[in-house]
PDB file of N, CA and C in Angstrom:
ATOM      1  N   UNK A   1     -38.311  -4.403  22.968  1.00  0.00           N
ATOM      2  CA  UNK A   1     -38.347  -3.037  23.450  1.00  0.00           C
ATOM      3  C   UNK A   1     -38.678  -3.043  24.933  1.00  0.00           C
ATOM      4  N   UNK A   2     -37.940  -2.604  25.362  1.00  0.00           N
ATOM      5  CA  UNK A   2     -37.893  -2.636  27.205  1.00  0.00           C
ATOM      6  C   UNK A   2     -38.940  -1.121  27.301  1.00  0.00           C
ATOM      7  N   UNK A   3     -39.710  -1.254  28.734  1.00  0.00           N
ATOM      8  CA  UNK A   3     -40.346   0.014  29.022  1.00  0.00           C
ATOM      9  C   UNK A   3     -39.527   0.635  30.146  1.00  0.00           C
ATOM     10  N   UNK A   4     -39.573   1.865  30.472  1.00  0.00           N
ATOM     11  CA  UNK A   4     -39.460   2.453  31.154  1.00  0.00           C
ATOM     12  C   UNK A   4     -39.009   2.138  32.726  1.00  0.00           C
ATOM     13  N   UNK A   5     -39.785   1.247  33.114  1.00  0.00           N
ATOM     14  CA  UNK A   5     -39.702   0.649  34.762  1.00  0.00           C
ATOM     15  C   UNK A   5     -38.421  -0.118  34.591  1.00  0.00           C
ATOM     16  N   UNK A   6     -38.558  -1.319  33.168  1.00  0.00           N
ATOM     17  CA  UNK A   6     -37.710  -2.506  33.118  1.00  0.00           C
ATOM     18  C   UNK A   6     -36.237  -1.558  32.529  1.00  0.00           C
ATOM     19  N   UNK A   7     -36.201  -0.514  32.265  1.00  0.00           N
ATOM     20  CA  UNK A   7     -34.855   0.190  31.838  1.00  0.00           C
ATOM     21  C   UNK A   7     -34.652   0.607  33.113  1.00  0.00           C
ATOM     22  N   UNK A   8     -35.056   0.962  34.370  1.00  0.00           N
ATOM     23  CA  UNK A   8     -34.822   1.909  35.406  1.00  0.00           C
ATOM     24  C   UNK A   8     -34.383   0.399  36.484  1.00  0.00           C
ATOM     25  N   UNK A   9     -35.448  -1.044  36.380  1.00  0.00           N
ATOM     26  CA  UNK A   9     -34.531  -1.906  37.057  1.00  0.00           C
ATOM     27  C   UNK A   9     -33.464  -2.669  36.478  1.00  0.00           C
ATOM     28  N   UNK A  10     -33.267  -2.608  34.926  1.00  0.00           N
ATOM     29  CA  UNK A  10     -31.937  -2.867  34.633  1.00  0.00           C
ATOM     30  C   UNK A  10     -30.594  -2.174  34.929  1.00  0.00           C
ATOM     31  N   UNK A  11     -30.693  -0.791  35.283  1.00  0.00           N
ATOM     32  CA  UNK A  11     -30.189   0.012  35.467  1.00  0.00           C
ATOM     33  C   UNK A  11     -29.629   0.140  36.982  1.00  0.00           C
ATOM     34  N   UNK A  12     -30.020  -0.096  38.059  1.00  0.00           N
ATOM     35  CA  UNK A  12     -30.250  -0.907  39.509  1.00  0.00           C
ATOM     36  C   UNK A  12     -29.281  -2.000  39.302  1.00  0.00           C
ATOM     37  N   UNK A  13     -29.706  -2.915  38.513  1.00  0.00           N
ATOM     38  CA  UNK A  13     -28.792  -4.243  38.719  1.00  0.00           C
ATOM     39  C   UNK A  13     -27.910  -3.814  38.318  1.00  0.00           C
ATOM     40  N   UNK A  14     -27.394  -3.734  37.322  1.00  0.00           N
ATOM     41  CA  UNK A  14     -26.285  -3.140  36.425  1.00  0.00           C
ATOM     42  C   UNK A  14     -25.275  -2.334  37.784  1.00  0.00           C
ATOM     43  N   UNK A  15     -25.620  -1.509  38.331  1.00  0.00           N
ATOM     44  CA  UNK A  15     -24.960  -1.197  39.369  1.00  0.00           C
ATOM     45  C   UNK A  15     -24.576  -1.654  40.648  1.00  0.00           C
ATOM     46  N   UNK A  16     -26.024  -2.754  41.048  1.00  0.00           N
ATOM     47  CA  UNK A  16     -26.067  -3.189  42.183  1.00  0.00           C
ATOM     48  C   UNK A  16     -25.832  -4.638  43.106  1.00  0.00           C
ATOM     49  N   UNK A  17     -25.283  -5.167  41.322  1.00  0.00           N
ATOM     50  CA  UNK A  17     -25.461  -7.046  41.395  1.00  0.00           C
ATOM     51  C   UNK A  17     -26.761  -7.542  41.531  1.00  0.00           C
ATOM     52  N   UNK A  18     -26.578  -8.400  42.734  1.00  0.00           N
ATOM     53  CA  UNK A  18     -27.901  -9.221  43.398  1.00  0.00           C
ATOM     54  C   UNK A  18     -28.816  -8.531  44.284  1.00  0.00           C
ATOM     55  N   UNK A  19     -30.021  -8.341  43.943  1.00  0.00           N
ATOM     56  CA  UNK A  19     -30.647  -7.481  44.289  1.00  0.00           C
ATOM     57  C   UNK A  19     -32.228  -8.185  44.589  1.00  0.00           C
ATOM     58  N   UNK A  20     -33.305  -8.078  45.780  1.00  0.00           N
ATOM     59  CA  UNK A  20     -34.393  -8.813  45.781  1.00  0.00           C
ATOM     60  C   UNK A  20     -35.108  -7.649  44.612  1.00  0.00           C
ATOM     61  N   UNK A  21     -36.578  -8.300  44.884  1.00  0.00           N
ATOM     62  CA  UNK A  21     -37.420  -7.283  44.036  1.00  0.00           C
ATOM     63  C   UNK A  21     -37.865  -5.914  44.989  1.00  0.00           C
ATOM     64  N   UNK A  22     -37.666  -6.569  46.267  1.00  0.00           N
ATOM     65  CA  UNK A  22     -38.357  -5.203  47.570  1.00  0.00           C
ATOM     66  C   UNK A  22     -37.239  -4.555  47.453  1.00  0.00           C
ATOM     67  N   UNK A  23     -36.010  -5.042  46.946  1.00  0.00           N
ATOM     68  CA  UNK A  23     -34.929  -3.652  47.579  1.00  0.00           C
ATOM     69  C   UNK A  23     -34.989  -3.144  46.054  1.00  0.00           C
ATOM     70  N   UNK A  24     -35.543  -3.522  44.975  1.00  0.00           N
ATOM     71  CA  UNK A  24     -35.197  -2.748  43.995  1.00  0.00           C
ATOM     72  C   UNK A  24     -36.100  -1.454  43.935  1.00  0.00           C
ATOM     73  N   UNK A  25     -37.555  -2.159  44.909  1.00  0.00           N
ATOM     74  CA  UNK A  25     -38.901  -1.377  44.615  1.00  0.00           C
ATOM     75  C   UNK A  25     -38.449  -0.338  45.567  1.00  0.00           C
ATOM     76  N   UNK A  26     -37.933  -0.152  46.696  1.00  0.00           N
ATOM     77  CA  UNK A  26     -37.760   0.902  47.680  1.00  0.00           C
ATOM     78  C   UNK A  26     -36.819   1.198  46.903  1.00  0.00           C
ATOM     79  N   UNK A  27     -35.784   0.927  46.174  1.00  0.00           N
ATOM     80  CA  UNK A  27     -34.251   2.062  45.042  1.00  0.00           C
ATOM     81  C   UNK A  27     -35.369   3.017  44.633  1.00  0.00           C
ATOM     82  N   UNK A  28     -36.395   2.484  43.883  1.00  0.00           N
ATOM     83  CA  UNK A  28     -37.317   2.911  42.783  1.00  0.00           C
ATOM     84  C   UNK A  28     -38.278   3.750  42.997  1.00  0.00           C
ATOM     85  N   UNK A  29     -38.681   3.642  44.704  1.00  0.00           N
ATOM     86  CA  UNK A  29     -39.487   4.357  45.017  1.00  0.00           C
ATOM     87  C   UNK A  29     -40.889   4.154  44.180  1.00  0.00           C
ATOM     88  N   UNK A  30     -40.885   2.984  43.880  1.00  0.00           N
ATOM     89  CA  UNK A  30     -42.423   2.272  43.194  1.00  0.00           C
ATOM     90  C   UNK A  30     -42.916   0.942  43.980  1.00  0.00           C
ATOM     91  N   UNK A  31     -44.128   0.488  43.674  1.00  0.00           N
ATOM     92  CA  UNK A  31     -44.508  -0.802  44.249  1.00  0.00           C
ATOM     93  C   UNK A  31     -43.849  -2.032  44.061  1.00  0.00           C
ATOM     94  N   UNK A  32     -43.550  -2.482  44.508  1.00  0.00           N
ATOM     95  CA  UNK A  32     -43.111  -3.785  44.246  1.00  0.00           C
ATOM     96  C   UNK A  32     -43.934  -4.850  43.330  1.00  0.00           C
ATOM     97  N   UNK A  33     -44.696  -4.393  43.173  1.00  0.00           N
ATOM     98  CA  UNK A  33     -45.524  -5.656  42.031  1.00  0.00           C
ATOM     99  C   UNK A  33     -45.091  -4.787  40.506  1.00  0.00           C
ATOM    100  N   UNK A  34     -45.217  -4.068  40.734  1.00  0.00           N
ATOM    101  CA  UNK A  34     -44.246  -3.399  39.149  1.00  0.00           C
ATOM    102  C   UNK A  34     -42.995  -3.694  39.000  1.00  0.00           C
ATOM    103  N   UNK A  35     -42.195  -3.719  39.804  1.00  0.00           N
ATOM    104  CA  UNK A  35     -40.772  -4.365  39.863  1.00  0.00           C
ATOM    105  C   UNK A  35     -41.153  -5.964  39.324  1.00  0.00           C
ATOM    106  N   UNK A  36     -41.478  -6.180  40.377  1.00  0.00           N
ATOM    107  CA  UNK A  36     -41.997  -8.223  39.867  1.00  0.00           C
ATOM    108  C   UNK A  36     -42.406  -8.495  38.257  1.00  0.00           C
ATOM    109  N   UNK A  37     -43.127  -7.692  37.700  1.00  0.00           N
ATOM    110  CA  UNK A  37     -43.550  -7.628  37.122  1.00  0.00           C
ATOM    111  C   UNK A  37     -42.652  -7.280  35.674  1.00  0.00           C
ATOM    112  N   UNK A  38     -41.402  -6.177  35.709  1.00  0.00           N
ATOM    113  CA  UNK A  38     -41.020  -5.748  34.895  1.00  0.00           C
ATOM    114  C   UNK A  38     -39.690  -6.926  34.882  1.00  0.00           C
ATOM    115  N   UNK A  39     -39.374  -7.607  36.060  1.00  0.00           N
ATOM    116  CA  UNK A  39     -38.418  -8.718  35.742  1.00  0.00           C
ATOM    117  C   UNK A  39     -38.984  -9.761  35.730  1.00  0.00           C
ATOM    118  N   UNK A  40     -39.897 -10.543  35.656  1.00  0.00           N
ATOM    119  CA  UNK A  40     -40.099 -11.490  34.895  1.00  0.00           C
ATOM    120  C   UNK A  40     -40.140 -11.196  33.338  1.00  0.00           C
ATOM    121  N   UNK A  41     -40.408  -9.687  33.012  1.00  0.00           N
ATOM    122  CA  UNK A  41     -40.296  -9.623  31.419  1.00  0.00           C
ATOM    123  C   UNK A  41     -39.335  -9.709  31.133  1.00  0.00           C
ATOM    124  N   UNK A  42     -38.186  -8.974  31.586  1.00  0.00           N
ATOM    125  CA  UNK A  42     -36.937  -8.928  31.438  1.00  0.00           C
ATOM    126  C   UNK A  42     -36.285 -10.352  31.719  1.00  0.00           C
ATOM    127  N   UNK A  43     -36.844 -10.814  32.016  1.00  0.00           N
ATOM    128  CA  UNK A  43     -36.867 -12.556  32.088  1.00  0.00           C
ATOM    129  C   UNK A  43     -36.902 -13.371  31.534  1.00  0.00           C
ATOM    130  N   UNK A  44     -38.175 -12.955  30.404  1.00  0.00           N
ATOM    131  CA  UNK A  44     -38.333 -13.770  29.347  1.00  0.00           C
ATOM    132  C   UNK A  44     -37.671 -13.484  28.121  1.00  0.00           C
ATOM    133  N   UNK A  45     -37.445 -12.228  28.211  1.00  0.00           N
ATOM    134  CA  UNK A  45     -36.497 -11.725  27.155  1.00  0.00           C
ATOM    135  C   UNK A  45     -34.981 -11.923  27.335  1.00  0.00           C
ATOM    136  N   UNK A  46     -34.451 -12.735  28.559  1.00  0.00           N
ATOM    137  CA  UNK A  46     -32.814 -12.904  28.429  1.00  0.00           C
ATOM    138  C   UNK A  46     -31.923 -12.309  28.960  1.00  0.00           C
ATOM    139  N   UNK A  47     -32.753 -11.200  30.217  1.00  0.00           N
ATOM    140  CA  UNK A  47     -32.000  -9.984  30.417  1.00  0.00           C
ATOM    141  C   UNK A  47     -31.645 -10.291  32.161  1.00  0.00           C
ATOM    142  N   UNK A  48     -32.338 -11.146  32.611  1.00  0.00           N
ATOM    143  CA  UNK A  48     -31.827 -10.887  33.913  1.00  0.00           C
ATOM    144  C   UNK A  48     -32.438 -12.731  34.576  1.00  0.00           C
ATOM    145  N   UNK A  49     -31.699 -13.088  35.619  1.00  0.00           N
ATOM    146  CA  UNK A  49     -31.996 -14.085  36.614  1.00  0.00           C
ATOM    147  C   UNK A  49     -32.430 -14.065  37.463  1.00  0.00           C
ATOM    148  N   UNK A  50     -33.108 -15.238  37.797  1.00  0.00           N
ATOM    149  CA  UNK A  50     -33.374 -14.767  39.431  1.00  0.00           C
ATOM    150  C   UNK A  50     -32.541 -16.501  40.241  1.00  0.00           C
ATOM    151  N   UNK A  51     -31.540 -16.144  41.501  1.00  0.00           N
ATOM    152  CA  UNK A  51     -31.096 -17.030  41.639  1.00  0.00           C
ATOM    153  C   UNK A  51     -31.916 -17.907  43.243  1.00  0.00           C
ATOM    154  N   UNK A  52     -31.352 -18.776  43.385  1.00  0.00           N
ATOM    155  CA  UNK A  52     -31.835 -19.497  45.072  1.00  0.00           C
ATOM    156  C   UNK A  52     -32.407 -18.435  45.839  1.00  0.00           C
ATOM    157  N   UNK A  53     -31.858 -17.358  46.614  1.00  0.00           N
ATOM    158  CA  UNK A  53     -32.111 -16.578  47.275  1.00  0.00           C
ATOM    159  C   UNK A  53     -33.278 -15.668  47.000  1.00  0.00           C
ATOM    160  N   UNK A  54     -33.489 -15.392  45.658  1.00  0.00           N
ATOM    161  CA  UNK A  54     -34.662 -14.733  45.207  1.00  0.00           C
ATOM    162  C   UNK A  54     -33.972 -13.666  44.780  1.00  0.00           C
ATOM    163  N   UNK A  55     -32.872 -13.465  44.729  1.00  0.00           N
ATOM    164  CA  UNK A  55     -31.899 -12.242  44.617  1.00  0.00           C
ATOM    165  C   UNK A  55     -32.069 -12.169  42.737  1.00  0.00           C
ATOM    166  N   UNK A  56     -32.226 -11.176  42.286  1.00  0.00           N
ATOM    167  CA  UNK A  56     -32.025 -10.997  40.580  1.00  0.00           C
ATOM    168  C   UNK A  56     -30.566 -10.267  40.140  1.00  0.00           C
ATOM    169  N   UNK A  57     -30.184 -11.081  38.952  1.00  0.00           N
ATOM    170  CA  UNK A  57     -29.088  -9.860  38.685  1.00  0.00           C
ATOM    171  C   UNK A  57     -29.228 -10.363  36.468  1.00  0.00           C
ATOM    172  N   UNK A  58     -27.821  -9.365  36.433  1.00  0.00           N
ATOM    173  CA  UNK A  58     -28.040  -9.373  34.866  1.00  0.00           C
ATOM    174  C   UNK A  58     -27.561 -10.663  34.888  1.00  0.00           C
ATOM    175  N   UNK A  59     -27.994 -10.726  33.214  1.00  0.00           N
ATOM    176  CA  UNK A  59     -27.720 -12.025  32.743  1.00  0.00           C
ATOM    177  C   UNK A  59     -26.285 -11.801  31.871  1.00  0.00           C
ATOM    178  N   UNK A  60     -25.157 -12.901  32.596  1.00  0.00           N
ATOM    179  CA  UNK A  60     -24.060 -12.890  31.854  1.00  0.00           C
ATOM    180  C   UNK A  60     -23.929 -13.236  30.456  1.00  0.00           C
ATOM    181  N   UNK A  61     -23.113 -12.772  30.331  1.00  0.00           N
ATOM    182  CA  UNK A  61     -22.745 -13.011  28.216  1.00  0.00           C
ATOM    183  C   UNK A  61     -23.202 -11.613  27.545  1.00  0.00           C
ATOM    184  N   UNK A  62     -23.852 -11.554  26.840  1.00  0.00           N
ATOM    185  CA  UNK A  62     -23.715 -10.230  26.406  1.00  0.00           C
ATOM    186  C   UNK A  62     -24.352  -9.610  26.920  1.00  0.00           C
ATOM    187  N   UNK A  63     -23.510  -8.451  26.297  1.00  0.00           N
ATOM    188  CA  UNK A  63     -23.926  -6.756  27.043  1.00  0.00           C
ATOM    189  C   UNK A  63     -24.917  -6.729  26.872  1.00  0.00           C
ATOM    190  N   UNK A  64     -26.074  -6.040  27.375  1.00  0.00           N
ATOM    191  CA  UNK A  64     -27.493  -5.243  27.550  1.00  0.00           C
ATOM    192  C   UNK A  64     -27.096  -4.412  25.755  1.00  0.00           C
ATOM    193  N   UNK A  65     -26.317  -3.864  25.303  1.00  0.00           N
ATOM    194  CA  UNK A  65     -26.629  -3.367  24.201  1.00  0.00           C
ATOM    195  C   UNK A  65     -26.404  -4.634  23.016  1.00  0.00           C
ATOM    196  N   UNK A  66     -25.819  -5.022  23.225  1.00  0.00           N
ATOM    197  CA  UNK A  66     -25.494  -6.331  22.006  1.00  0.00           C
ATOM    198  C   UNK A  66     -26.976  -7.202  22.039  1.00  0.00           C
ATOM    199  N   UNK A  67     -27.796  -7.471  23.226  1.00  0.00           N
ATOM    200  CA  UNK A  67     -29.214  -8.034  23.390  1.00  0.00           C
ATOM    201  C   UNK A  67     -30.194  -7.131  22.722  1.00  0.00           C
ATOM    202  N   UNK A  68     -30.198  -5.788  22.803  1.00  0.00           N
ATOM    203  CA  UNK A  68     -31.110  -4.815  22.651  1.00  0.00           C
ATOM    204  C   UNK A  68     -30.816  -4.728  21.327  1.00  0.00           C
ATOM    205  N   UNK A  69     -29.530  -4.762  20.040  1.00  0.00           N
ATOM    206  CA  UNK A  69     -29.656  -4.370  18.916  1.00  0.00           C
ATOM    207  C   UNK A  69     -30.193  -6.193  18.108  1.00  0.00           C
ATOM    208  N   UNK A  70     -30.399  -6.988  19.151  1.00  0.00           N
ATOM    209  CA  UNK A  70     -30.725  -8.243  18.161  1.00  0.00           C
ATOM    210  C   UNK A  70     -31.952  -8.573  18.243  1.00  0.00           C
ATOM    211  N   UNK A  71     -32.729  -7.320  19.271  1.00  0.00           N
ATOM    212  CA  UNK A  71     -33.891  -7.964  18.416  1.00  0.00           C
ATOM    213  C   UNK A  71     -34.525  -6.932  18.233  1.00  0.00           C
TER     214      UNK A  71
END
């Protein structure tokens, strides 16, 4: 079950590709340690990368809904 923040920066990537965590936190108009914070969860759960650059994006292969109805 994703919260609130981690649905609003999946939602960001999903639109935006590669994205740092500061440019997601200024999209978001929240702190940046809540961003950090909501993608490393989304991290551990399968949902997003973070590559060389520090840049995050979704994680290829399945859709965000095909992840969300398996678990």
């Amino acid at each position: 079950m994703t919260s609130t923040i981690e649905t609003d920066v999946l939602a960001i990537l999903v639109a935006g590709g590669q994205l740092t965590a500061d440019t997601i936190a200024r999209n978001l108009n929240v702190p940046p340690w809540r961003v950090v914070r909501a993608l490393h969860s989304l991290r551990r759960n399968g949902d997003t990368f973070q590559n060389r650059r520090a840049e995050w994006q979704v994680t290829a292969g399945q859709s965000l809904i095909e992840r969300q109805a398996s678990r």
